[in-house]
PDB file of N, CA and C in Angstrom:
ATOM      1  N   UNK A   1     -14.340  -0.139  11.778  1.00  0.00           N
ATOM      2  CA  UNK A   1     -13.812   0.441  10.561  1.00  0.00           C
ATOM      3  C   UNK A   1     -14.992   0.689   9.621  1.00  0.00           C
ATOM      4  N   UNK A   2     -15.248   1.981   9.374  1.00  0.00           N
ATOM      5  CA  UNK A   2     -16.248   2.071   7.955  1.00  0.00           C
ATOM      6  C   UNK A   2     -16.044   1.825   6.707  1.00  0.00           C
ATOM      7  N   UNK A   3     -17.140   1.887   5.967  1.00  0.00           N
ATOM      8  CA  UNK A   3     -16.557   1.443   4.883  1.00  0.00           C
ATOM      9  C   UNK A   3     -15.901   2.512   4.354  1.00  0.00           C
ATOM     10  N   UNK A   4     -15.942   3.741   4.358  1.00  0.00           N
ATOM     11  CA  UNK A   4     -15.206   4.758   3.926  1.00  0.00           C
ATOM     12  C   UNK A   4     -13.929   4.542   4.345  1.00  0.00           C
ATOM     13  N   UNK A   5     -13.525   4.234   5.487  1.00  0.00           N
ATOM     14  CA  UNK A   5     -11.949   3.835   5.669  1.00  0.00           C
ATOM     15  C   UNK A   5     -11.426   2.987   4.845  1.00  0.00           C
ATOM     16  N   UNK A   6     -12.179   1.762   4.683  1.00  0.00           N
ATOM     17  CA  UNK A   6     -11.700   0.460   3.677  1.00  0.00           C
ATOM     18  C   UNK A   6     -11.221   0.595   2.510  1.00  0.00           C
ATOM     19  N   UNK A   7     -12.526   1.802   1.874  1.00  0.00           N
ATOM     20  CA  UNK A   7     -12.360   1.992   0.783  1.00  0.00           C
ATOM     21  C   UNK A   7     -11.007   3.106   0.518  1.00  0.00           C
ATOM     22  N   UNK A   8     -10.534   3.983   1.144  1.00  0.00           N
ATOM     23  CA  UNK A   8      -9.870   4.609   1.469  1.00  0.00           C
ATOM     24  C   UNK A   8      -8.187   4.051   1.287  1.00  0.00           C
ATOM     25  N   UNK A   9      -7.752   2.744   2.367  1.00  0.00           N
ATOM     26  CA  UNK A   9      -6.923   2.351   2.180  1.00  0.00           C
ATOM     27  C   UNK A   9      -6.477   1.773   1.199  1.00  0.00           C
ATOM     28  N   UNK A  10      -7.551   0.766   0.621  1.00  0.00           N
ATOM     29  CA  UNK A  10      -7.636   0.071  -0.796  1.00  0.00           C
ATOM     30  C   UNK A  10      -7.370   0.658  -1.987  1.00  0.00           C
ATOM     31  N   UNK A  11      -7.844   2.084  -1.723  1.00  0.00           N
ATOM     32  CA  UNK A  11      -7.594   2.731  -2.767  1.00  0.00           C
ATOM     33  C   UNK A  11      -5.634   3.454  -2.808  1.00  0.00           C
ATOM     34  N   UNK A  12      -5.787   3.945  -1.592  1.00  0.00           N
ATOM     35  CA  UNK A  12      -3.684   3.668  -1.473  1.00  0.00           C
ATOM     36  C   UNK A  12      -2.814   2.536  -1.768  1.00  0.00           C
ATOM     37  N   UNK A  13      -3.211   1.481  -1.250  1.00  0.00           N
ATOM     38  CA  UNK A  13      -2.538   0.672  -1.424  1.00  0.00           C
ATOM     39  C   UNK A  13      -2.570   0.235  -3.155  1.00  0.00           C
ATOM     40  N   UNK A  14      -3.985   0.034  -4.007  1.00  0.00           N
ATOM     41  CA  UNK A  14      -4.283   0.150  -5.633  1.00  0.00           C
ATOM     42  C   UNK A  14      -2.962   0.963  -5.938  1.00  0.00           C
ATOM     43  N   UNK A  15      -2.859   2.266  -5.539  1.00  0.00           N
ATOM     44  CA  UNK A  15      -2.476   3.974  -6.164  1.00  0.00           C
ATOM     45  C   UNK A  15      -0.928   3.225  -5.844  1.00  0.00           C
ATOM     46  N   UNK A  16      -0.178   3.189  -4.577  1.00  0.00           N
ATOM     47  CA  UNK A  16       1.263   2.670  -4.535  1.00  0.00           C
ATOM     48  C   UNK A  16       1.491   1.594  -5.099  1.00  0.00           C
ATOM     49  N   UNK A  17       0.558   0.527  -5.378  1.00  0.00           N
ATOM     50  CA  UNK A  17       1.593  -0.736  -5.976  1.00  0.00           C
ATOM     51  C   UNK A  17       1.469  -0.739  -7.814  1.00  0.00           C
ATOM     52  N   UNK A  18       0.428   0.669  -8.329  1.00  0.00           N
ATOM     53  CA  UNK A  18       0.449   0.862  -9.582  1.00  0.00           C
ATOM     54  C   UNK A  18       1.737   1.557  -9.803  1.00  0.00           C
ATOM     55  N   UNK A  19       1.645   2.562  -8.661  1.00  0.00           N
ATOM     56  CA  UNK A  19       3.084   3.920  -9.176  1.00  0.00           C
ATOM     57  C   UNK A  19       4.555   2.948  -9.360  1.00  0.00           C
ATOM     58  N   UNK A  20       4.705   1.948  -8.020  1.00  0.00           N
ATOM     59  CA  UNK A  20       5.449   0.792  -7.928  1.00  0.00           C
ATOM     60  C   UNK A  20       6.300   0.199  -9.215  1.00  0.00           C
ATOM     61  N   UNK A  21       5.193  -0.579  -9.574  1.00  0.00           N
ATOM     62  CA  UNK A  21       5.301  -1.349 -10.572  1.00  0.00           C
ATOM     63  C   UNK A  21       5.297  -0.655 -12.228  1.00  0.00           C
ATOM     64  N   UNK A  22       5.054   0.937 -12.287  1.00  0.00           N
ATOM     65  CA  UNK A  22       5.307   1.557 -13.601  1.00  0.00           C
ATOM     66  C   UNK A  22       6.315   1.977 -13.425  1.00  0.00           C
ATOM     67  N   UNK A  23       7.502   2.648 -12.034  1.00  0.00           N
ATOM     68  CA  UNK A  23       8.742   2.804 -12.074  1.00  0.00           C
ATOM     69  C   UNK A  23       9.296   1.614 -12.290  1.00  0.00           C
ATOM     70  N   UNK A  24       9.011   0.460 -11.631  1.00  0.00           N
ATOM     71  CA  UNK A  24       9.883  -0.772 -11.908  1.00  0.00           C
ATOM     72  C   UNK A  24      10.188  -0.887 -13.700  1.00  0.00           C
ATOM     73  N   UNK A  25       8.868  -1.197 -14.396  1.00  0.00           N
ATOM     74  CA  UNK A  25       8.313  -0.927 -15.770  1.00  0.00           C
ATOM     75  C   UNK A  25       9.207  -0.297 -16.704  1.00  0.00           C
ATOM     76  N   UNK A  26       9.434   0.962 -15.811  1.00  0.00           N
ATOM     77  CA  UNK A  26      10.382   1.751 -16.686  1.00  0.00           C
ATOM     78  C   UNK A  26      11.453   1.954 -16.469  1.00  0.00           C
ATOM     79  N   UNK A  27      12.176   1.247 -15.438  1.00  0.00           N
ATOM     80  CA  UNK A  27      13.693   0.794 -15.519  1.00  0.00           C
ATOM     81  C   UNK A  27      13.826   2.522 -14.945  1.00  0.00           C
ATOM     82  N   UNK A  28      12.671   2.745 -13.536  1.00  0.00           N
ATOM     83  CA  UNK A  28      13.559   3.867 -12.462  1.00  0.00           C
ATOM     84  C   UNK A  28      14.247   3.193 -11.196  1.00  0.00           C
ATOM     85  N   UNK A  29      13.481   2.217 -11.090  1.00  0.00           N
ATOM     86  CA  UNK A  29      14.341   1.350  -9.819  1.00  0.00           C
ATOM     87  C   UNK A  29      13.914   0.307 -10.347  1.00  0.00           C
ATOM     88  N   UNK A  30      15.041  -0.376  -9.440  1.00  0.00           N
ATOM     89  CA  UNK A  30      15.554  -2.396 -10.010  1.00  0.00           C
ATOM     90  C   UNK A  30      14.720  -2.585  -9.108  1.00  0.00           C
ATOM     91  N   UNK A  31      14.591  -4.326  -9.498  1.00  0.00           N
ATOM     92  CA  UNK A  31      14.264  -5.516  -9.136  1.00  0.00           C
ATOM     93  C   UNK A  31      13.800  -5.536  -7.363  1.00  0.00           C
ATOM     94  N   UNK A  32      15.308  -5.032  -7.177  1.00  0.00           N
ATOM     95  CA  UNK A  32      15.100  -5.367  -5.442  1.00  0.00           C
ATOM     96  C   UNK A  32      14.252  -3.861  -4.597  1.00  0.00           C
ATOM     97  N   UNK A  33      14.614  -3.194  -5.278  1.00  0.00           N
ATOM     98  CA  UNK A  33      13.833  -1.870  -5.348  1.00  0.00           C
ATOM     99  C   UNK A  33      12.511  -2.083  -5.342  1.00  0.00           C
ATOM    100  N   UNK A  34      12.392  -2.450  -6.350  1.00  0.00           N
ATOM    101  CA  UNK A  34      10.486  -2.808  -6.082  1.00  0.00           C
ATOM    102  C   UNK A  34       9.878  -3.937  -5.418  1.00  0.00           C
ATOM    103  N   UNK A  35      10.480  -4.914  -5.134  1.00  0.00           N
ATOM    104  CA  UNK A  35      10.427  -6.155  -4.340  1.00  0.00           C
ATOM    105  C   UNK A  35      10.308  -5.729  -2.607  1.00  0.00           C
ATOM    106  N   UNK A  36      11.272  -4.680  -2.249  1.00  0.00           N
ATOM    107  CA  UNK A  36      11.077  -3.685  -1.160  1.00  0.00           C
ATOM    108  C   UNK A  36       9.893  -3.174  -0.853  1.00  0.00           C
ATOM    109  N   UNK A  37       9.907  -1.829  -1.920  1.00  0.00           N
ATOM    110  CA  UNK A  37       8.589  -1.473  -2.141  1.00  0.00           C
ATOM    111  C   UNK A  37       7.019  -2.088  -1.815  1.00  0.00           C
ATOM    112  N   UNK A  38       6.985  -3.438  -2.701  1.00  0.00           N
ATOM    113  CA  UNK A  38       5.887  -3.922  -2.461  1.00  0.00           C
ATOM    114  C   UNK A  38       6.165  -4.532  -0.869  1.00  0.00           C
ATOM    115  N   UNK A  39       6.877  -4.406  -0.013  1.00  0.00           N
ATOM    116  CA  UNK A  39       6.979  -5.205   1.022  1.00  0.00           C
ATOM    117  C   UNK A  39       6.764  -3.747   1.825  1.00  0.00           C
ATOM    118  N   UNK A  40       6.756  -2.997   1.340  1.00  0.00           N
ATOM    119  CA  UNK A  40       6.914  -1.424   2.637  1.00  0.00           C
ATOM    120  C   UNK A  40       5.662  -1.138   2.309  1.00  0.00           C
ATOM    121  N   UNK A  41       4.773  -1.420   1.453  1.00  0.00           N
ATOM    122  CA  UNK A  41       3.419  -0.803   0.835  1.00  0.00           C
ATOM    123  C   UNK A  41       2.814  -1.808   1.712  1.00  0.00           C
ATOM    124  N   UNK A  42       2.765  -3.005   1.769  1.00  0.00           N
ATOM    125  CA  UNK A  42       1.877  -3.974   2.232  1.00  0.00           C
ATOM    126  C   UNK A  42       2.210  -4.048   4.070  1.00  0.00           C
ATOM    127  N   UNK A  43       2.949  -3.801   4.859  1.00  0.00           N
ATOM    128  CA  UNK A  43       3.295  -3.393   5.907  1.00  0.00           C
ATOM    129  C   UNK A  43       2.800  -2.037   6.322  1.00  0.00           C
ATOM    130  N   UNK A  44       1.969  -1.218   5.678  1.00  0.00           N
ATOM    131  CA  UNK A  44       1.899   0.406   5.871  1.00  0.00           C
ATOM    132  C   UNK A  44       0.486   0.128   5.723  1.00  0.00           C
ATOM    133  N   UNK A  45      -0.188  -0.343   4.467  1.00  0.00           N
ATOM    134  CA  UNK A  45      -1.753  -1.026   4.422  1.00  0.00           C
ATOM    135  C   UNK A  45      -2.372  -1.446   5.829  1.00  0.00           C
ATOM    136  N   UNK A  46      -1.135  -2.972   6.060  1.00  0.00           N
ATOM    137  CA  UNK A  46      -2.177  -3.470   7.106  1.00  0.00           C
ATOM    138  C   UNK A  46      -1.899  -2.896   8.190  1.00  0.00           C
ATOM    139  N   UNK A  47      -0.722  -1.928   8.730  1.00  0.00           N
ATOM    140  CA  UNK A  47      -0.617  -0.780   9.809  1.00  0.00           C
ATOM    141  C   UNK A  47      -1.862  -0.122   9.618  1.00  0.00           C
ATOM    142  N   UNK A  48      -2.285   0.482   8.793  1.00  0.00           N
ATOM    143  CA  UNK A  48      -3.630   1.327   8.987  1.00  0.00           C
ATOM    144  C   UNK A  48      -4.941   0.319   8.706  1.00  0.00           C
ATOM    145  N   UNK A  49      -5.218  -1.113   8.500  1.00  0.00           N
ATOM    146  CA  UNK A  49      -5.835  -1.502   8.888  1.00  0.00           C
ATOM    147  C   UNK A  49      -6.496  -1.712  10.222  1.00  0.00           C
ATOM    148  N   UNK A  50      -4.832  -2.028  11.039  1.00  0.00           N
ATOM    149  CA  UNK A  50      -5.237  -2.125  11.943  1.00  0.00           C
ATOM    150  C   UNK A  50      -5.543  -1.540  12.942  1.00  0.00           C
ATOM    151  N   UNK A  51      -4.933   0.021  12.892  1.00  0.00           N
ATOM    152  CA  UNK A  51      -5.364   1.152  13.294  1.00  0.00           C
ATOM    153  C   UNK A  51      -6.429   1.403  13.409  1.00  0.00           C
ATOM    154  N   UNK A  52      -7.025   1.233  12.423  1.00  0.00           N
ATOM    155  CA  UNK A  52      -8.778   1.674  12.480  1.00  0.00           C
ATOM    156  C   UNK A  52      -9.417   0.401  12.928  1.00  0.00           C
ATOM    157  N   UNK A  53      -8.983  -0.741  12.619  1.00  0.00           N
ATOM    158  CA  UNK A  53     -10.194  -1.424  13.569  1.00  0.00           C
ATOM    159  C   UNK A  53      -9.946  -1.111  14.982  1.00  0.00           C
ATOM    160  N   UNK A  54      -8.806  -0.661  15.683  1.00  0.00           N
ATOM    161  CA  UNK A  54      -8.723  -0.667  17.026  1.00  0.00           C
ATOM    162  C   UNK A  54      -9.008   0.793  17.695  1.00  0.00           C
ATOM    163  N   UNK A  55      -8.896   1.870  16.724  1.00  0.00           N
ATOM    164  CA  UNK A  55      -9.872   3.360  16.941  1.00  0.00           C
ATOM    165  C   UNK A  55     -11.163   2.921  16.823  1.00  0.00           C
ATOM    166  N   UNK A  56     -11.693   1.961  16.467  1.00  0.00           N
ATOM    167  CA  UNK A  56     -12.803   1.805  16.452  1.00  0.00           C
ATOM    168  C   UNK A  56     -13.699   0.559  18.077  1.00  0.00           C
ATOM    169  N   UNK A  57     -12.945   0.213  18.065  1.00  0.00           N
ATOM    170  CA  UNK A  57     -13.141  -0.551  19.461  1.00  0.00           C
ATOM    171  C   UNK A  57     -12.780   0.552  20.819  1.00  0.00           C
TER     172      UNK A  57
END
């Protein structure tokens, strides 16, 4: 994995759990809504983590 990938994902995963948590913020989706969310964001992260370390092997 380069660092351009790293930086790459880090920076999606930053970008979705900000957008996340300012709809939560502003009362566009509830509680369990974003509790989801952060659980579908962090499942999709380390999917393409692990993607690239294993394109890379």
């Amino acid at each position: 994995m380069t660092n351009e990938q790293i930086r790459h994902i880090m920076a999606e995963e930053i970008w979705l759990n900000y957008y996340n948590k300012y709809l939560y913020e502003h009362k566009v989706i509830t509680e369990k809504e974003y509790i989801r969310m952060c659980n579908v964001i962090a499942t999709h992260c380390d999917r393409e983590r692990k993607k690239t370390r294993s394109d890379r092997e």
